[in-house]
C-alpha atoms as a PDB file:
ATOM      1  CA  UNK A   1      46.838 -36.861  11.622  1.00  0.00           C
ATOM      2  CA  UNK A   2      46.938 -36.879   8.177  1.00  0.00           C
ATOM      3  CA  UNK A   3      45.018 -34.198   5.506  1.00  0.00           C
ATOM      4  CA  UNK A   4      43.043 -37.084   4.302  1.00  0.00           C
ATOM      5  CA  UNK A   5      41.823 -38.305   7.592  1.00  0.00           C
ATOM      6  CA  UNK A   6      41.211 -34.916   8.829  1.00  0.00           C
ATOM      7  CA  UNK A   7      39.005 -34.669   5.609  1.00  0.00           C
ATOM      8  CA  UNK A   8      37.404 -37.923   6.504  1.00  0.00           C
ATOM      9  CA  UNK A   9      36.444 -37.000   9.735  1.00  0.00           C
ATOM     10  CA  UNK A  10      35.288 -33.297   8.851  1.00  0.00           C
ATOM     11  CA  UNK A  11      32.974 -34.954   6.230  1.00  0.00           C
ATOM     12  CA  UNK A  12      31.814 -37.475   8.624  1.00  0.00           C
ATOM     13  CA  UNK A  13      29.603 -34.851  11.015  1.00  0.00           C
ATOM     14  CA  UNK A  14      27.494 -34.718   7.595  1.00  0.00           C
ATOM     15  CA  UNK A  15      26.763 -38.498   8.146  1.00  0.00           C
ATOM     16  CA  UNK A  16      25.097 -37.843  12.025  1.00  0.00           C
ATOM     17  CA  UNK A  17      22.876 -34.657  11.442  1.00  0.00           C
ATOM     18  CA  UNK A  18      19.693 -35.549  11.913  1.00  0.00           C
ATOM     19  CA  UNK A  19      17.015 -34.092  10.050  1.00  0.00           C
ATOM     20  CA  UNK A  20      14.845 -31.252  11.208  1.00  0.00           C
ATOM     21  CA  UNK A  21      11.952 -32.828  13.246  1.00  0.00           C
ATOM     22  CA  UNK A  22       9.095 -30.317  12.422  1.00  0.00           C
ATOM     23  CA  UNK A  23      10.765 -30.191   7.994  1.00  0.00           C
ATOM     24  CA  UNK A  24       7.590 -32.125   7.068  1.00  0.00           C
ATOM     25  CA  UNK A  25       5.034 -29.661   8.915  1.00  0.00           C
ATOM     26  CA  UNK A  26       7.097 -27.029   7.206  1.00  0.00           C
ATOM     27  CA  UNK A  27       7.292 -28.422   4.077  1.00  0.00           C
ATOM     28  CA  UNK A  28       3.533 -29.000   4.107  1.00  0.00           C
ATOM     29  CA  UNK A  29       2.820 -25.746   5.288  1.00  0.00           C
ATOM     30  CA  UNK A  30       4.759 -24.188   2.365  1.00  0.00           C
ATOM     31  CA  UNK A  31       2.541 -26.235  -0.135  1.00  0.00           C
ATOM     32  CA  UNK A  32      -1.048 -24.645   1.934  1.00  0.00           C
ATOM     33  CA  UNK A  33       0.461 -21.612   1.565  1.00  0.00           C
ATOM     34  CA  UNK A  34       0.764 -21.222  -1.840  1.00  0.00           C
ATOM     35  CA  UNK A  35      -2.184 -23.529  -2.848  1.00  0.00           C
ATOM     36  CA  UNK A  36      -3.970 -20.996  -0.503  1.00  0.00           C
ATOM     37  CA  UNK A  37      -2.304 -18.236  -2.570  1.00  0.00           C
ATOM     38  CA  UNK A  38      -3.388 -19.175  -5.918  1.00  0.00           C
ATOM     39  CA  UNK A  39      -6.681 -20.123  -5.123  1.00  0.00           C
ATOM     40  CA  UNK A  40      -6.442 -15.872  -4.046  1.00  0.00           C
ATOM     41  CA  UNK A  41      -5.330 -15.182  -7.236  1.00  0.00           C
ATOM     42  CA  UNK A  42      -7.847 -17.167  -9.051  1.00  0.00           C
ATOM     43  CA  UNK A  43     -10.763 -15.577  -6.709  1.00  0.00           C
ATOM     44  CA  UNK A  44      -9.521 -11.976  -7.539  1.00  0.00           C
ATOM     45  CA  UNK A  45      -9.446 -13.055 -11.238  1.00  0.00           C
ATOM     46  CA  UNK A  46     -12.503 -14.321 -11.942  1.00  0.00           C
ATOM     47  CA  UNK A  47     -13.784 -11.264  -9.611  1.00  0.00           C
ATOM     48  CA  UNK A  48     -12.505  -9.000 -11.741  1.00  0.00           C
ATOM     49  CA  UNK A  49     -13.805 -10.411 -14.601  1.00  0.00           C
ATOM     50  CA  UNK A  50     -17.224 -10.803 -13.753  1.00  0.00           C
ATOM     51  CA  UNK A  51     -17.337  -7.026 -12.024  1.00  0.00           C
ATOM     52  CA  UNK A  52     -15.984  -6.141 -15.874  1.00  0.00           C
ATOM     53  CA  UNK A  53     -18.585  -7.895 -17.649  1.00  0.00           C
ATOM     54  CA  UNK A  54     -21.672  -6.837 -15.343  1.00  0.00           C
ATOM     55  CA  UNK A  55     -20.418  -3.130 -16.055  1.00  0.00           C
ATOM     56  CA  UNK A  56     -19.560  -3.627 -19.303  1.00  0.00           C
ATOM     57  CA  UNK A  57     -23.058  -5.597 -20.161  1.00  0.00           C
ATOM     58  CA  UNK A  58     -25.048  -2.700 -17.956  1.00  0.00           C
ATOM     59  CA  UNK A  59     -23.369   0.081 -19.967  1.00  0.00           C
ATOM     60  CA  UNK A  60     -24.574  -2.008 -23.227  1.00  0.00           C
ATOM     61  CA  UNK A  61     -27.995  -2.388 -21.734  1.00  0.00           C
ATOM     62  CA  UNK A  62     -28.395   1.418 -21.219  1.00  0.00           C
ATOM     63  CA  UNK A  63     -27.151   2.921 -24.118  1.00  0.00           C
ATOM     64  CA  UNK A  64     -29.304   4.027 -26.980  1.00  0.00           C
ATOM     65  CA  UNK A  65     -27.927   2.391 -29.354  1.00  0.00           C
ATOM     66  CA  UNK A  66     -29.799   4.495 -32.188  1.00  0.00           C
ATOM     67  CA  UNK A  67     -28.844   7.510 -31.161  1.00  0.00           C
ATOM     68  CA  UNK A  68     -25.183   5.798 -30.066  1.00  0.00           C
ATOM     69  CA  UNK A  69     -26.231   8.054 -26.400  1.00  0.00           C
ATOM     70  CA  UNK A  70     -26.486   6.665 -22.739  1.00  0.00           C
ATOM     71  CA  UNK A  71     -27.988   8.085 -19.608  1.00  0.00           C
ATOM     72  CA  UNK A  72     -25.904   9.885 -17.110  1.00  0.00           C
ATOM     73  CA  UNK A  73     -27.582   7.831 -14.610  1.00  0.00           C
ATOM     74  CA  UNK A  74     -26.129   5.217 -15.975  1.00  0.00           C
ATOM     75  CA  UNK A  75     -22.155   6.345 -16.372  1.00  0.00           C
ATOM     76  CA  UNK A  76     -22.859   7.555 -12.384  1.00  0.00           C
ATOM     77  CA  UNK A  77     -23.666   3.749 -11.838  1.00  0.00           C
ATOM     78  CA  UNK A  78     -21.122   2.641 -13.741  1.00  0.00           C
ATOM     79  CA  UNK A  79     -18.385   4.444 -12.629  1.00  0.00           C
ATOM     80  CA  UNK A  80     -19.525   4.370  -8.575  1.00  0.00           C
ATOM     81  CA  UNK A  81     -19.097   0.709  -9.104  1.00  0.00           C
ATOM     82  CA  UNK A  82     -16.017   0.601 -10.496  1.00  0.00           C
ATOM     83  CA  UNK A  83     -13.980   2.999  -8.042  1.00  0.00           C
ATOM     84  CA  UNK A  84     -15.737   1.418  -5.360  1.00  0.00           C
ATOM     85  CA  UNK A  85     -14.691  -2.282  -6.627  1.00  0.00           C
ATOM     86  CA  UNK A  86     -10.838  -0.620  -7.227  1.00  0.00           C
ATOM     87  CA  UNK A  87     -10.508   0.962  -4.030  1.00  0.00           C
ATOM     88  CA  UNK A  88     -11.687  -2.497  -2.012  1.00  0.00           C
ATOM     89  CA  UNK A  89      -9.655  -4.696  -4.152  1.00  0.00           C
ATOM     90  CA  UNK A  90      -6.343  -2.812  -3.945  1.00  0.00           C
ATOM     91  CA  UNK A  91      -6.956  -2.124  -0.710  1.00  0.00           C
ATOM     92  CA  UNK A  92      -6.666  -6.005  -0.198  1.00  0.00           C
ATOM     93  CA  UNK A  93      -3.878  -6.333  -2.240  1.00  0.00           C
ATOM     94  CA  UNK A  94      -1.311  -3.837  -1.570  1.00  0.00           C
ATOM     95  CA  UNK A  95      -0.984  -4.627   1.984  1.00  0.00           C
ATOM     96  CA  UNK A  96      -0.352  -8.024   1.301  1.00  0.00           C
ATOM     97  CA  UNK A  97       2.703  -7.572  -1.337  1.00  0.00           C
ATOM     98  CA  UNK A  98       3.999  -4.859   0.955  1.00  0.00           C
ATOM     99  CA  UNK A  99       3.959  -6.595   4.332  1.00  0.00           C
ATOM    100  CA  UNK A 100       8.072  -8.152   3.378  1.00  0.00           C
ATOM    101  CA  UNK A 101       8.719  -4.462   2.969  1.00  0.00           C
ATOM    102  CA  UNK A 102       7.318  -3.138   6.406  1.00  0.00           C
ATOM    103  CA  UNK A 103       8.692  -5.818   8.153  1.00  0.00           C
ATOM    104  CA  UNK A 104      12.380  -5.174   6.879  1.00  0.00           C
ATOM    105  CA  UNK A 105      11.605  -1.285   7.356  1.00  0.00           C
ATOM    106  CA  UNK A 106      10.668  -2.059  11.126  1.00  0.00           C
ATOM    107  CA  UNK A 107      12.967  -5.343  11.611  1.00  0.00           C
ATOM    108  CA  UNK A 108      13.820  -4.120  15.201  1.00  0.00           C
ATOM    109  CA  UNK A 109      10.202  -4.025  16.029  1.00  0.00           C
ATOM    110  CA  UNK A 110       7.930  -6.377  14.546  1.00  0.00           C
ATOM    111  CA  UNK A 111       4.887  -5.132  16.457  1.00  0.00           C
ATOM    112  CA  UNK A 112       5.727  -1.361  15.042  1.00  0.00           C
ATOM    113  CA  UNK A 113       5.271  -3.499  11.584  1.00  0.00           C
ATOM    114  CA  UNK A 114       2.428  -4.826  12.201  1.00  0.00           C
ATOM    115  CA  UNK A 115       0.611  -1.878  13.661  1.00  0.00           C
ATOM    116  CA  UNK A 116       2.162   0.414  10.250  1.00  0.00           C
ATOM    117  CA  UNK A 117      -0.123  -1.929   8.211  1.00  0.00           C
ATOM    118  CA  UNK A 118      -3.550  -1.959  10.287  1.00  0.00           C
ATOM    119  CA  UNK A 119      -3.024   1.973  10.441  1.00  0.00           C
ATOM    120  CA  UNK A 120      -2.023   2.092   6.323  1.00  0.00           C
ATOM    121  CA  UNK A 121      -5.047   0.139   5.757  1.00  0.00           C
ATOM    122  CA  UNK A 122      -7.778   2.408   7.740  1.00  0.00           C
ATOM    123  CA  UNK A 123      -5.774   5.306   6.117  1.00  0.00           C
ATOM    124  CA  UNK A 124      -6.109   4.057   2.431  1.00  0.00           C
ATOM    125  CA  UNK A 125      -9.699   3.574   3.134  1.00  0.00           C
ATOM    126  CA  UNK A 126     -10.328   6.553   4.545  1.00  0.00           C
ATOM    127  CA  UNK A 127      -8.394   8.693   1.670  1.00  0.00           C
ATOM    128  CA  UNK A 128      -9.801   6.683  -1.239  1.00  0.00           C
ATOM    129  CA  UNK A 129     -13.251   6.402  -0.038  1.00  0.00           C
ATOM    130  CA  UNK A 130     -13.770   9.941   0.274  1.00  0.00           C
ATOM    131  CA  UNK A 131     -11.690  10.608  -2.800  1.00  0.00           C
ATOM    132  CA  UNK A 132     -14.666   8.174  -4.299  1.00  0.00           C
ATOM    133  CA  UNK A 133     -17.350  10.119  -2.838  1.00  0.00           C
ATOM    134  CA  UNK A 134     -16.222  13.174  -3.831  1.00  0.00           C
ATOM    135  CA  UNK A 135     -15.783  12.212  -7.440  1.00  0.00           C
ATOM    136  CA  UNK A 136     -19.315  10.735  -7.036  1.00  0.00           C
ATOM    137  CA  UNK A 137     -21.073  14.299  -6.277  1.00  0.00           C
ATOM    138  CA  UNK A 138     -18.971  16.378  -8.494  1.00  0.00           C
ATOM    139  CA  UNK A 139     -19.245  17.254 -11.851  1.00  0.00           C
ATOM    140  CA  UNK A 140     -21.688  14.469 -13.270  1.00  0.00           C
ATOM    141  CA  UNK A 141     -22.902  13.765 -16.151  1.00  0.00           C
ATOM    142  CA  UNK A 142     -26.582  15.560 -16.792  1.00  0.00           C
ATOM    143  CA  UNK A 143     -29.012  14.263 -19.292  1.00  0.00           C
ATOM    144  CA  UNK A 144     -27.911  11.788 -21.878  1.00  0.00           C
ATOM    145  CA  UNK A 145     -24.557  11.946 -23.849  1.00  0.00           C
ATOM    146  CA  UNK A 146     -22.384  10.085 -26.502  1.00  0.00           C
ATOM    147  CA  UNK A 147     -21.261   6.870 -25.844  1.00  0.00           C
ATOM    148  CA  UNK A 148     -17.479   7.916 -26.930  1.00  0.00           C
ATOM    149  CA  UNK A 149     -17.744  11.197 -24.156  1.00  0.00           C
ATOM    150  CA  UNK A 150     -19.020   8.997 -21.748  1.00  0.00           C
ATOM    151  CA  UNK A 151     -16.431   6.382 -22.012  1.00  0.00           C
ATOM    152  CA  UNK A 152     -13.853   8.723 -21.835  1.00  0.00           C
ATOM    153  CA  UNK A 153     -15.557  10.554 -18.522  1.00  0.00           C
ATOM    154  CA  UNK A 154     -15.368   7.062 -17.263  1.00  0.00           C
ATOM    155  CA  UNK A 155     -11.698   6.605 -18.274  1.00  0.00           C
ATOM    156  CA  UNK A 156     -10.935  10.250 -16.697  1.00  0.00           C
ATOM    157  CA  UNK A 157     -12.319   9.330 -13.638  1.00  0.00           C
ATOM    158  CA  UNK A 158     -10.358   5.916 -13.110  1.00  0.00           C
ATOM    159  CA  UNK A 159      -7.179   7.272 -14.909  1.00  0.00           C
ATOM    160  CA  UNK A 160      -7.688  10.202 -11.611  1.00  0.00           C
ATOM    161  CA  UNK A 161      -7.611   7.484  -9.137  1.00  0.00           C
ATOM    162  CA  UNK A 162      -5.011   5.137 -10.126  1.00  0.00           C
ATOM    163  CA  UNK A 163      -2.638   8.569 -10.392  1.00  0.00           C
ATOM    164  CA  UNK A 164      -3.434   9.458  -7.149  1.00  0.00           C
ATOM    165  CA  UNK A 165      -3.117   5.847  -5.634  1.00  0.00           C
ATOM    166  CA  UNK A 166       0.416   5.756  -7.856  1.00  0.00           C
ATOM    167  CA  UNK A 167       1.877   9.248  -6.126  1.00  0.00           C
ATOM    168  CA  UNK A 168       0.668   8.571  -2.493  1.00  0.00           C
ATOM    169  CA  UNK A 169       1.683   5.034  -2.992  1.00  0.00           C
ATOM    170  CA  UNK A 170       5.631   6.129  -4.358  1.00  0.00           C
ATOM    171  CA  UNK A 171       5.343   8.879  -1.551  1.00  0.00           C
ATOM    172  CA  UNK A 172       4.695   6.021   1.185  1.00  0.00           C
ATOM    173  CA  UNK A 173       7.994   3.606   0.022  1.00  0.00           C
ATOM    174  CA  UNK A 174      10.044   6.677  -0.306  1.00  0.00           C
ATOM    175  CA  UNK A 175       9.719   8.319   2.965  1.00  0.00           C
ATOM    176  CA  UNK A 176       9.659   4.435   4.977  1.00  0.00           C
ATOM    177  CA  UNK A 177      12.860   4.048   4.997  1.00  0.00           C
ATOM    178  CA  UNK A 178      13.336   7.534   6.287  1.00  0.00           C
ATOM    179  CA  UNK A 179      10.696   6.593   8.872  1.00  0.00           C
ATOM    180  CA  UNK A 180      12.181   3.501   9.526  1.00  0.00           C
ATOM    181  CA  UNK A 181      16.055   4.949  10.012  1.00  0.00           C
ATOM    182  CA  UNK A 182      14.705   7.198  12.746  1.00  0.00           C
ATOM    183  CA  UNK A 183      12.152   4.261  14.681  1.00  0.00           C
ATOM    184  CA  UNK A 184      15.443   2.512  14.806  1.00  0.00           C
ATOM    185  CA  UNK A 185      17.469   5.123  16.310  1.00  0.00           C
ATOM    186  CA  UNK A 186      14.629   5.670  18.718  1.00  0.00           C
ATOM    187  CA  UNK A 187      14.358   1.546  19.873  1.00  0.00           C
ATOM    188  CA  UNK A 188      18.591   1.411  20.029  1.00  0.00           C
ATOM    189  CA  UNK A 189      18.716   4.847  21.865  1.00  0.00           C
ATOM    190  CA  UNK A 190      16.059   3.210  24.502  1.00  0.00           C
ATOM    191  CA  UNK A 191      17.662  -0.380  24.710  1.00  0.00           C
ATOM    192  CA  UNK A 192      21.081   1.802  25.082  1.00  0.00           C
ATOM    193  CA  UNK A 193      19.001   3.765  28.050  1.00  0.00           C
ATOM    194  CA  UNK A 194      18.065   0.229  29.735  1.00  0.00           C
ATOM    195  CA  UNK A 195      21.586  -0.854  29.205  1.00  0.00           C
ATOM    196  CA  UNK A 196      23.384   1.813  31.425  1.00  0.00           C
ATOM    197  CA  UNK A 197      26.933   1.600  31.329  1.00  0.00           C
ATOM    198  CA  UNK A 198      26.875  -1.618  30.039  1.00  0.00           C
ATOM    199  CA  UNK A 199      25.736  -0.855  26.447  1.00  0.00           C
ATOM    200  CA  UNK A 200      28.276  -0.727  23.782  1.00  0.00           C
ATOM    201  CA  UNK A 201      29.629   2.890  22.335  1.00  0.00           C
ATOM    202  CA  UNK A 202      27.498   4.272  19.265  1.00  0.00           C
ATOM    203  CA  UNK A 203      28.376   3.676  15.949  1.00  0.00           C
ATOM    204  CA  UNK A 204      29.656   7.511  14.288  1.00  0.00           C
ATOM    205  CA  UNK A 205      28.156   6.521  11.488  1.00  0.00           C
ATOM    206  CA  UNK A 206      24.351   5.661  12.802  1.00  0.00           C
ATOM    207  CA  UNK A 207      24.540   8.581  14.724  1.00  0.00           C
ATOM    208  CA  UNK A 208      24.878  10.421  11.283  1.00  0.00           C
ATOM    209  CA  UNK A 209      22.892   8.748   9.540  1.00  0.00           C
ATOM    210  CA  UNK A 210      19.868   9.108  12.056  1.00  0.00           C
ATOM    211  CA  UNK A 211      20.736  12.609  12.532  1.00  0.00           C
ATOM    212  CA  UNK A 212      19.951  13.054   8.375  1.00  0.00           C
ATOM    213  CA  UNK A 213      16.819  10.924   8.675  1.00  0.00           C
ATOM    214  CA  UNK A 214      15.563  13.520  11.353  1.00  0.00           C
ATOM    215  CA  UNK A 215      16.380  16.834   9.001  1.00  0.00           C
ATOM    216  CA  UNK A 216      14.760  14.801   6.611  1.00  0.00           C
ATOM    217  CA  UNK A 217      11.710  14.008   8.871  1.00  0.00           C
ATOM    218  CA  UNK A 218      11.773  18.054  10.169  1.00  0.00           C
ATOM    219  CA  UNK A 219      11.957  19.708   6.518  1.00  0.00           C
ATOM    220  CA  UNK A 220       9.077  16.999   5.032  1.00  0.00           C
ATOM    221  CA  UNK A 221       7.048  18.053   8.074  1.00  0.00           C
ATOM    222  CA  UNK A 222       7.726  21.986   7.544  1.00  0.00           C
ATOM    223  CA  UNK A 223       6.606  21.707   3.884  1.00  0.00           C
ATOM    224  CA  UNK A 224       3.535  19.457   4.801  1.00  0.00           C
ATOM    225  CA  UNK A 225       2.817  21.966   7.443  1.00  0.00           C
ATOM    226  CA  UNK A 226       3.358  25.460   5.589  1.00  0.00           C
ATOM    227  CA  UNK A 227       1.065  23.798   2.738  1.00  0.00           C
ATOM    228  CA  UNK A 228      -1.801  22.965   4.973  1.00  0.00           C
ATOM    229  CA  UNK A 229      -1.457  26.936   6.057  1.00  0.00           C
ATOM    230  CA  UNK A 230      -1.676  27.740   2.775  1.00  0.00           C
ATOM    231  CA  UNK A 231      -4.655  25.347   1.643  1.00  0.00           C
ATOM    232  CA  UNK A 232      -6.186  26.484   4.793  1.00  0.00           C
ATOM    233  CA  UNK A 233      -5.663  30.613   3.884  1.00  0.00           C
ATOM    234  CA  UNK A 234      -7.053  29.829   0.131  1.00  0.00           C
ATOM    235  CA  UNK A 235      -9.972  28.270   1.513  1.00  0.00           C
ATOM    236  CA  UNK A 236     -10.997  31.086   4.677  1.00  0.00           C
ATOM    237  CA  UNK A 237     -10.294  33.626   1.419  1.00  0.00           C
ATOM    238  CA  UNK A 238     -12.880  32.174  -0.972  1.00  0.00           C
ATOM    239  CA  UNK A 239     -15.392  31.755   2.040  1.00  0.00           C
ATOM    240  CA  UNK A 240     -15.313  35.463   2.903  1.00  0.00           C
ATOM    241  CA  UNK A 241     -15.195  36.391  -0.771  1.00  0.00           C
ATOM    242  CA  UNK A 242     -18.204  34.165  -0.937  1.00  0.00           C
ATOM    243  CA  UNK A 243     -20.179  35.668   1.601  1.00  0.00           C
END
């Protein structure tokens, strides 16, 4: 047989595949998707924007324009509003964009994956809102004040959370893959168990590269640990100095 006819016949098996049965439900599934994803993006928008204008118009309503002063009543209002409407929002959002990321952390289990992001999300809530609540009772704003002071207590207080939500944030995609090295030692270690004698030999280097991940995972935790001590000896040594 001939090049040409072998090309002929290799370029023929193009001419028989039939198309994917289920490409129009996919196709038209795609198209949902991201109608369903800009109509999101469109709700969050406008969202935003209104929250913006109602504090923005309330702050305008309550300041004293004569004196160029506003209530601290007021900034409280203003700025419970806005940490609340940050911390709900994000809280939507971040999960959402970083769901790709989890998955590929926790590829060899997807249920591990899924569970990470249901626990992430009670645990940003749980940080943030109390972070919220204990900006809320701390250090207001007595009496009235200028309008410039105020907007920069507001700015303070917003500028604190978005730093904090930055540095736990960067903290949470640096030590996932760390996190994710070790699950996956633990899940091939366990299929390896169920294998017997049958499983294949180790790689040399996964087995060093998990056994990094876990000095990793034991020095983080010492550090985490010997700060809580300390945070816990500071605060036992003001209470007795208190009392």
């Amino acid at each position: 047989m001939s090049v040409e006819d072998r090309l002929v016949d290799a370029l023929s098996e193009f001419d028989r595949v039939e198309p994917s049965p289920d490409l129009f439900t996919r196709v038209e599934a795609s198209v949902e998707q991201d109608r369903l994803h800009r109509r999101r993006v469109r709700r969050f928008t406008a969202a935003g924007l209104s929250a913006t204008t109602a504090v923005v118009a309330f702050l305008w309503a309550s300041t004293d324009r004569e004196g160029g002063t506003i209530s601290g009543w007021a900034v409280f209002v203003a700025q419970l509003a806005i940490l609340v409407t940050t911390v709900i929002v994000l809280g939507r959002i971040i999960p959402r964009f970083g769901q790709a990321y989890v998955s590929d952390v926790f590829r060899l289990d997807p249920a591990t994956a899924r569970s990470f992001l249901r626990l992430h999300d009670v645990a940003f809530h749980l940080v943030f809102g109390g972070y919220v609540i204990i900006l809320a009772w701390h250090r207001q704003m007595a009496g009235s004040a200028d309008t410039g002071e105020a907007i920069r207590f507001l700015l303070d207080r917003i500028a604190g959370l978005f730093l904090l939500m930055g540095m736990l944030h960067a903290a949470t995609l640096m030590a996932l893959p760390i996190i994710g090295l070790v699950h996956g030692t633990i899940v091939r270690d366990h299929a390896r168990t169920i294998a017997g004698d049958a499983a294949p030999p180790p790689d040399p280097r996964a087995v060093r590269a998990a056994r990094v991940g876990r000095m990793i995972v034991w020095i983080i935790g010492g550090i985490v640990v010997v700060q809580a001590l300390v945070g816990l000896g500071l605060l036992a040594g003001l209470g007795l100095s208190g009392s």
